[in-house]
Every structure is written in structure tokens, then in C-alpha cells.
N, C-alpha and C. Protein backbone atom coordinates (compact mmCIF):
# COMPACT_ATOMS: atom_id res chain seq x y z
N UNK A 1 114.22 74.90 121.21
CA UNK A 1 113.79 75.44 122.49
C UNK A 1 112.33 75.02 122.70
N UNK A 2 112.11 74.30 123.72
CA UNK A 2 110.45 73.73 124.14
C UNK A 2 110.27 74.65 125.10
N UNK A 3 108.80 74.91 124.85
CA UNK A 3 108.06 75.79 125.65
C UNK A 3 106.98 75.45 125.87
N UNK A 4 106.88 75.85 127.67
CA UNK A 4 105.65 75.09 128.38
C UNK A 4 104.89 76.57 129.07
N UNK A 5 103.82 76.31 128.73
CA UNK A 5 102.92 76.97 129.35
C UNK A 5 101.68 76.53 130.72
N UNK A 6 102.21 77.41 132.05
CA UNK A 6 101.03 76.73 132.79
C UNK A 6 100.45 78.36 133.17
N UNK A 7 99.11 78.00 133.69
CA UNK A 7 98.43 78.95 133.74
C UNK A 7 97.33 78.61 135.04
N UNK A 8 97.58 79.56 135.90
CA UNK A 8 97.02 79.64 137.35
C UNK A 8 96.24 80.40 137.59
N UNK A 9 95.08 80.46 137.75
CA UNK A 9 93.32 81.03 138.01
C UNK A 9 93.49 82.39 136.75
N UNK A 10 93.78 81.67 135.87
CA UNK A 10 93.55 82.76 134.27
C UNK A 10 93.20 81.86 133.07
N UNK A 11 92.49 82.02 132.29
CA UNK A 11 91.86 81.54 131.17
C UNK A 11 92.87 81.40 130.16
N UNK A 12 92.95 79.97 130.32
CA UNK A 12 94.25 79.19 129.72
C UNK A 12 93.70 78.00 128.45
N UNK A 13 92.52 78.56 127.71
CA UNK A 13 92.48 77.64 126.31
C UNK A 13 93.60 77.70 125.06
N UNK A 14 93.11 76.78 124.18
CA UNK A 14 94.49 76.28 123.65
C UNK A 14 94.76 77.66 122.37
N UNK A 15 93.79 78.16 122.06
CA UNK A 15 94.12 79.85 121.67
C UNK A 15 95.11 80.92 121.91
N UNK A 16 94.72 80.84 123.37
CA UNK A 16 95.56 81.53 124.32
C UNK A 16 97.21 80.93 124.50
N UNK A 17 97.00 79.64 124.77
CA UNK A 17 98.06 79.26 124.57
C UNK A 17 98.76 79.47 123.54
N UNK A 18 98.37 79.04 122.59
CA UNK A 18 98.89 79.30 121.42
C UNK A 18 99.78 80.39 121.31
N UNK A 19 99.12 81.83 121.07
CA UNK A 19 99.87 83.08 121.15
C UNK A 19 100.48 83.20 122.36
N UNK A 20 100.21 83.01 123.75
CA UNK A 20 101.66 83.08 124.51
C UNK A 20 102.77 82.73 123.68
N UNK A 21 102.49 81.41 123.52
CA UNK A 21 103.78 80.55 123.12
C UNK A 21 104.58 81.22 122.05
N UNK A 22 103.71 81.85 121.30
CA UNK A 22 104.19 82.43 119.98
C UNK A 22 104.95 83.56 120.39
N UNK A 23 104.49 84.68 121.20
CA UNK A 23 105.25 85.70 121.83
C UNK A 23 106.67 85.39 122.49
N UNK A 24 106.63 84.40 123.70
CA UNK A 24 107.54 83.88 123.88
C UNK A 24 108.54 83.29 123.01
N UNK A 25 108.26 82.61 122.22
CA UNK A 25 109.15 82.24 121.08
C UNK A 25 109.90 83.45 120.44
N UNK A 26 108.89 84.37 119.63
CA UNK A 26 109.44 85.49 119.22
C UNK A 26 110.55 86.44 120.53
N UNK A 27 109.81 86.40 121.49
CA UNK A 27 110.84 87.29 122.16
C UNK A 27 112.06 86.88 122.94
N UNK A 28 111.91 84.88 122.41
CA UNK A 28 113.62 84.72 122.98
C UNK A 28 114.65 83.95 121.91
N UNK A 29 113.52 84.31 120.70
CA UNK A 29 114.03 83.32 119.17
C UNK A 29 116.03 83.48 119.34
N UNK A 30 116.57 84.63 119.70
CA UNK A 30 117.72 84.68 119.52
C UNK A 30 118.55 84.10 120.40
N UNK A 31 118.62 83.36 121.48
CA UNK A 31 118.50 82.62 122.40
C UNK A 31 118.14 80.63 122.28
N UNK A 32 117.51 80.72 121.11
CA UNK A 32 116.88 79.25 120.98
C UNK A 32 117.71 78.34 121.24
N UNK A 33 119.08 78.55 119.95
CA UNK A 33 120.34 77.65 120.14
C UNK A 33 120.86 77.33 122.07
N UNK A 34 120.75 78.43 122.02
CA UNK A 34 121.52 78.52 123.90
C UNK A 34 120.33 77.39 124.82
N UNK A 35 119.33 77.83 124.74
CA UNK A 35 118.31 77.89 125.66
C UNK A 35 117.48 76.48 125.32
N UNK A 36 117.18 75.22 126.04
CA UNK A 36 116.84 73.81 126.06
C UNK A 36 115.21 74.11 126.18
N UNK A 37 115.19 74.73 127.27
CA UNK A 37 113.69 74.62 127.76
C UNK A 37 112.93 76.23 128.13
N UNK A 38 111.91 76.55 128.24
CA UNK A 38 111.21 77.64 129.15
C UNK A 38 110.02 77.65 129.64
N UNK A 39 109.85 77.68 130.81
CA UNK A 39 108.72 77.61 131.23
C UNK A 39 107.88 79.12 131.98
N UNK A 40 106.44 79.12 131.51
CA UNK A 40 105.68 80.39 132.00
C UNK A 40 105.07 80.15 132.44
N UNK A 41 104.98 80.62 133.75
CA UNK A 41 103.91 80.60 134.47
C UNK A 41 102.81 81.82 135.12
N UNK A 42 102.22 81.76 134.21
CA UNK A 42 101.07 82.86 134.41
C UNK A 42 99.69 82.77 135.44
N UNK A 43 99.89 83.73 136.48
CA UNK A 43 99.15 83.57 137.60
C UNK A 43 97.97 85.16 137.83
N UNK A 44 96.68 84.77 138.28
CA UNK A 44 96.61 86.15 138.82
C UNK A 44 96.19 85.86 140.23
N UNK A 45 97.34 87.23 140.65
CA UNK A 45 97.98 87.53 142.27
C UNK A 45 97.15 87.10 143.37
N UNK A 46 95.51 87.80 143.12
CA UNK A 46 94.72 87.59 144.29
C UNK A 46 93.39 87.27 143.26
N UNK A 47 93.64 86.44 142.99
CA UNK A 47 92.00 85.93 142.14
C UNK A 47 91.32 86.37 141.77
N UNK A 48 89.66 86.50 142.08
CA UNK A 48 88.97 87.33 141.40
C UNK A 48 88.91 88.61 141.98
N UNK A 49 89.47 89.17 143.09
CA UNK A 49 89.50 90.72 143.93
C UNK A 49 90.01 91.59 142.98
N UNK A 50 90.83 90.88 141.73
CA UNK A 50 91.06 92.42 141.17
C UNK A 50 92.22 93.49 141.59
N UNK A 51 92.48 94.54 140.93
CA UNK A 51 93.04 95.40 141.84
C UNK A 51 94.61 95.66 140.64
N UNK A 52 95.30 96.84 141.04
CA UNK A 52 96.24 96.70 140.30
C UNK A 52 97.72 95.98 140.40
N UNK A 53 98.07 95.52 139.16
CA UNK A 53 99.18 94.76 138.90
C UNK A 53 99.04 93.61 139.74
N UNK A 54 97.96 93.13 139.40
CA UNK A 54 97.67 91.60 140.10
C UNK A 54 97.97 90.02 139.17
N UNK A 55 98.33 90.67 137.78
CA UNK A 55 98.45 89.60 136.72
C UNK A 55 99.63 89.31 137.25
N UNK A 56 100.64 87.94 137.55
CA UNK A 56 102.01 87.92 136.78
C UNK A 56 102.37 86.97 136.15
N UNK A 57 103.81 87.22 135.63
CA UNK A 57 104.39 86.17 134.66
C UNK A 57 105.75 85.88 135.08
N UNK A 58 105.83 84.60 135.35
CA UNK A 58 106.82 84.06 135.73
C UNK A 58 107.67 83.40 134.22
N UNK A 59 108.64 83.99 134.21
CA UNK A 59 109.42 82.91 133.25
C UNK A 59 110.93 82.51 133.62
N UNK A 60 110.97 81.23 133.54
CA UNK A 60 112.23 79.97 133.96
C UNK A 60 113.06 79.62 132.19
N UNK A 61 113.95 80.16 132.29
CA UNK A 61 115.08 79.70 130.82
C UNK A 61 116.29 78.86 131.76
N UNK A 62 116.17 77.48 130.77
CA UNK A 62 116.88 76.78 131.32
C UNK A 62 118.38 76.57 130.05
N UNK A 63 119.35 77.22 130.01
CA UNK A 63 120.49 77.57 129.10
C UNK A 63 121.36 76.63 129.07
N UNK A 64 121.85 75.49 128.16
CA UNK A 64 122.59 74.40 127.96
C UNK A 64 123.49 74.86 128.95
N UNK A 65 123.60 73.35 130.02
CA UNK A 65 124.94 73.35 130.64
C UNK A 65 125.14 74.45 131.60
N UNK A 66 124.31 75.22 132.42
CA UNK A 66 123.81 76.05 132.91
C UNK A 66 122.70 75.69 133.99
N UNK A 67 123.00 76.18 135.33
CA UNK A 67 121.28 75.99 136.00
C UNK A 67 120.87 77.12 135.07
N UNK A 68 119.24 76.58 135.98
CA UNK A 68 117.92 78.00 134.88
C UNK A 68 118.07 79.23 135.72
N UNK A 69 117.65 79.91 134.71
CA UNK A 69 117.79 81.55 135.01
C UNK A 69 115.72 81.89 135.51
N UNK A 70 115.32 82.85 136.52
CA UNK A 70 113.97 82.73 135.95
C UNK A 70 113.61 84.66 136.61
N UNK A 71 112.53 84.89 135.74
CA UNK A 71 112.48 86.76 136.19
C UNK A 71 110.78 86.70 136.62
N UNK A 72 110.43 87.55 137.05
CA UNK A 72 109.18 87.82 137.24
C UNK A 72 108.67 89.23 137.48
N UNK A 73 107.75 89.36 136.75
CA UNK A 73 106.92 90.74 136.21
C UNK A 73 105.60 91.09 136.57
N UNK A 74 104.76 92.09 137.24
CA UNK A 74 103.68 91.87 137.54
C UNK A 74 102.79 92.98 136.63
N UNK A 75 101.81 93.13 136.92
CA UNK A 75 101.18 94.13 135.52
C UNK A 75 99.85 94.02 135.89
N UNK A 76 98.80 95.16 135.34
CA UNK A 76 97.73 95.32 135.43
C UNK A 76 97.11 94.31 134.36
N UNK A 77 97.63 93.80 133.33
CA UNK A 77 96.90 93.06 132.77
C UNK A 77 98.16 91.82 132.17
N UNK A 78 97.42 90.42 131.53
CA UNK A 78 98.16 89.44 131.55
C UNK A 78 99.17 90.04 130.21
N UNK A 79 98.81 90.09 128.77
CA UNK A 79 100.10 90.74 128.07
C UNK A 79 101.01 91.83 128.23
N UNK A 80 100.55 92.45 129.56
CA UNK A 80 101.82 93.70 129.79
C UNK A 80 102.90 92.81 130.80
N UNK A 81 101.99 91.43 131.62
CA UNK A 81 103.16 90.63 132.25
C UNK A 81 104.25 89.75 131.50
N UNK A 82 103.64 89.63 130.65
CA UNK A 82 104.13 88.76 129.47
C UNK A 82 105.25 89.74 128.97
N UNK A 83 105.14 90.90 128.58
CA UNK A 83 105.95 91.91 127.97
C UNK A 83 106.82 91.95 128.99
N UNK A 84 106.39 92.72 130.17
CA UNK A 84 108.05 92.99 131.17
C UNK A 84 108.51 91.77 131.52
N UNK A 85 108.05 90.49 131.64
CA UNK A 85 109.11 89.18 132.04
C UNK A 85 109.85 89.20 130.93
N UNK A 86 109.00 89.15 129.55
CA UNK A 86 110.27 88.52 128.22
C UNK A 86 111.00 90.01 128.42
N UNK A 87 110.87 91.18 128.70
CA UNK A 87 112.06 91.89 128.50
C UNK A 87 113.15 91.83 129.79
N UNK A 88 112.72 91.18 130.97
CA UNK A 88 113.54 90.76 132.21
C UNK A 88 114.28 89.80 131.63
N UNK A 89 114.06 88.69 131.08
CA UNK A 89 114.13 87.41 130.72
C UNK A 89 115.65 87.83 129.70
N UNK A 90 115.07 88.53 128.41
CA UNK A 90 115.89 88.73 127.77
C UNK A 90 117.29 89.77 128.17
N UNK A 91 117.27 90.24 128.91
CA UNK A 91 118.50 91.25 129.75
C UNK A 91 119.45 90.15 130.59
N UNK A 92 118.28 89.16 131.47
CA UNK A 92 118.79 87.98 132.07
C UNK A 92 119.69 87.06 131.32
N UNK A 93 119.06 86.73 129.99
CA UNK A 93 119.72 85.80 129.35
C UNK A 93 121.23 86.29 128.80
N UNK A 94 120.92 87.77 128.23
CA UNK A 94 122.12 88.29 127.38
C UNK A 94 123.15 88.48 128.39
N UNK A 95 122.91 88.53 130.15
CA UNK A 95 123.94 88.62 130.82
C UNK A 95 124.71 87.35 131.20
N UNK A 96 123.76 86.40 131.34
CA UNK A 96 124.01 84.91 131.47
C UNK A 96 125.24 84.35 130.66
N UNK A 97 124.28 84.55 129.19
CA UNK A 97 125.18 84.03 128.22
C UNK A 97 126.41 84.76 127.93
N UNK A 98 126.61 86.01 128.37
CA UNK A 98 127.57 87.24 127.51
C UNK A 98 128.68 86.17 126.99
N UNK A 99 128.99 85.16 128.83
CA UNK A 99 130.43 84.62 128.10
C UNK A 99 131.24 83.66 127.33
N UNK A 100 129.58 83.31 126.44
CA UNK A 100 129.81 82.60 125.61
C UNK A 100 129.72 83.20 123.89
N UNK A 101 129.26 84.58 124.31
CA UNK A 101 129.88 85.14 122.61
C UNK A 101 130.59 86.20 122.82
N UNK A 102 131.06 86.89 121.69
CA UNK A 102 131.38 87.88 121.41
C UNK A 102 130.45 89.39 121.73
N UNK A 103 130.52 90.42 121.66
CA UNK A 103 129.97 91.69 121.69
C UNK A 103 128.92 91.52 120.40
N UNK A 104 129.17 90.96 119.56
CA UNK A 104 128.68 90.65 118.07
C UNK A 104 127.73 89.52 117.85
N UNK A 105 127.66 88.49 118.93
CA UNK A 105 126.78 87.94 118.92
C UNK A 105 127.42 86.08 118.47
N UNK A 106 128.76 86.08 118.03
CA UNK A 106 129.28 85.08 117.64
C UNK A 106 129.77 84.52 118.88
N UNK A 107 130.31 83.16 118.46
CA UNK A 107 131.03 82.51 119.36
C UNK A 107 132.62 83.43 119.92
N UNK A 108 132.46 82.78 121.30
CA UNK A 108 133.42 83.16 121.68
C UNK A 108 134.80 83.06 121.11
N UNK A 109 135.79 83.74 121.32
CA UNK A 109 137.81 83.35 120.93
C UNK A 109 137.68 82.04 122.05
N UNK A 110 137.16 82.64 123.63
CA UNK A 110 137.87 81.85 124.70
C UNK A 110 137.44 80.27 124.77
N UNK A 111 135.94 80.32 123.96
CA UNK A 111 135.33 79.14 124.02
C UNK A 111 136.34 78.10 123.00
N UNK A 112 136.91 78.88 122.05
CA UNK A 112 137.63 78.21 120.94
C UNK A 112 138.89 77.51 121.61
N UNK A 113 139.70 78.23 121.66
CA UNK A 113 140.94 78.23 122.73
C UNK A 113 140.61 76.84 123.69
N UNK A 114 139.28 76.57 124.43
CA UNK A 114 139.15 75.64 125.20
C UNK A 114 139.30 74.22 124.68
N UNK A 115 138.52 74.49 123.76
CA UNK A 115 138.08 72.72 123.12
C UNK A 115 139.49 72.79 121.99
């Protein structure tokens, strides 16, 4: 799973990057196999004015063989946007994918049956 980070009037050094990326990773690691690409896009709302829930986080999961899925979260600060997208993201994905596993997390019977 490749992960891209862009970052729109917010302080985007390669630090920062870094731990996004790492969060993101962690919060869609179970997903990796499924999921090709993701992209975040972290913006704040009205620039320097401030104000609440002006951070957000856009995130795009693009799921083998699948168009992309993408959620968006807004928040008083940039890691609480980060938090409610990957938990949008991840509800998104587990509904996306449901019908390719089991309740259990395995491959599907129906997927078997196909091929």
C-alpha cells in the first residue's frame, strides 16, 4: 500500500510527514493487501483566520479492482483530523470490502466458487 501525502497551507516538513504516514499506515495496516494506493490531503479550511474545526483531512483509498473510496473529517486541530478520517476511512473500507471476506476476516466461499 503507497502512501502519499499532500499538505495545503499547513506545515508539511519531512518529520511531519513522516508520522502522518506512519499513522496512516497503522490505521489502515489491515487493509494493505486490499488497498493499492492512499492519498491525504491535509488542508486548513480558512488559512490563517483560525477558528473552530478549520483543520481537515481528506483521505482517498484506492481498493484493487475497485474505484477509490474517499471520507473527510474536519477538527479543531490537524491530528484529531487525521483521527476521524482514518476512523471514516476505516468503516468505509470494511463496508467496501465486506464482500470480499468472511465475518472473520478471511477470504470469501463466494470469491472461491468464482475462480
Amino acid at each position: 500500500m503507497r502512501i502519499q501525502i499532500n499538505t495545503h497551507d499547513t506545515a508539511g516538513d519531512d518529520e511531519f510527514t513522516g508520522r502522518v504516514e506512519a499513522a496512516i499506515a497503522a490505521g489502515l495496516d489491515r487493509f494493505a493487501s486490499q488497498v493499492t494506493r492512499v492519498e491525504v490531503h491535509l488542508a486548513d479550511v480558512n488559512a490563517k483566520k483560525g477558528g473552530p474545526a478549520d483543520k481537515r483531512c481528506m483521505i482517498e483509498a484506492r481498493p484493487t479492482g475497485m474505484p477509490p473510496v474517499a471520507v473527510t473529517h474536519q477538527a479543531e486541530t490537524i491530528p484529531l483530523a487525521i483521527d476521524g478520517a482514518l476512523e471514516k476511512a476505516r468503516k468505509l473500507l470494511d463496508k467496501t470490502l465486506a464482500p470480499r471476506t468472511d465475518h472473520k476476516g478471511r477470504p470469501s466461499v463466494k470469491d472461491n466458487e468464482l475462480s
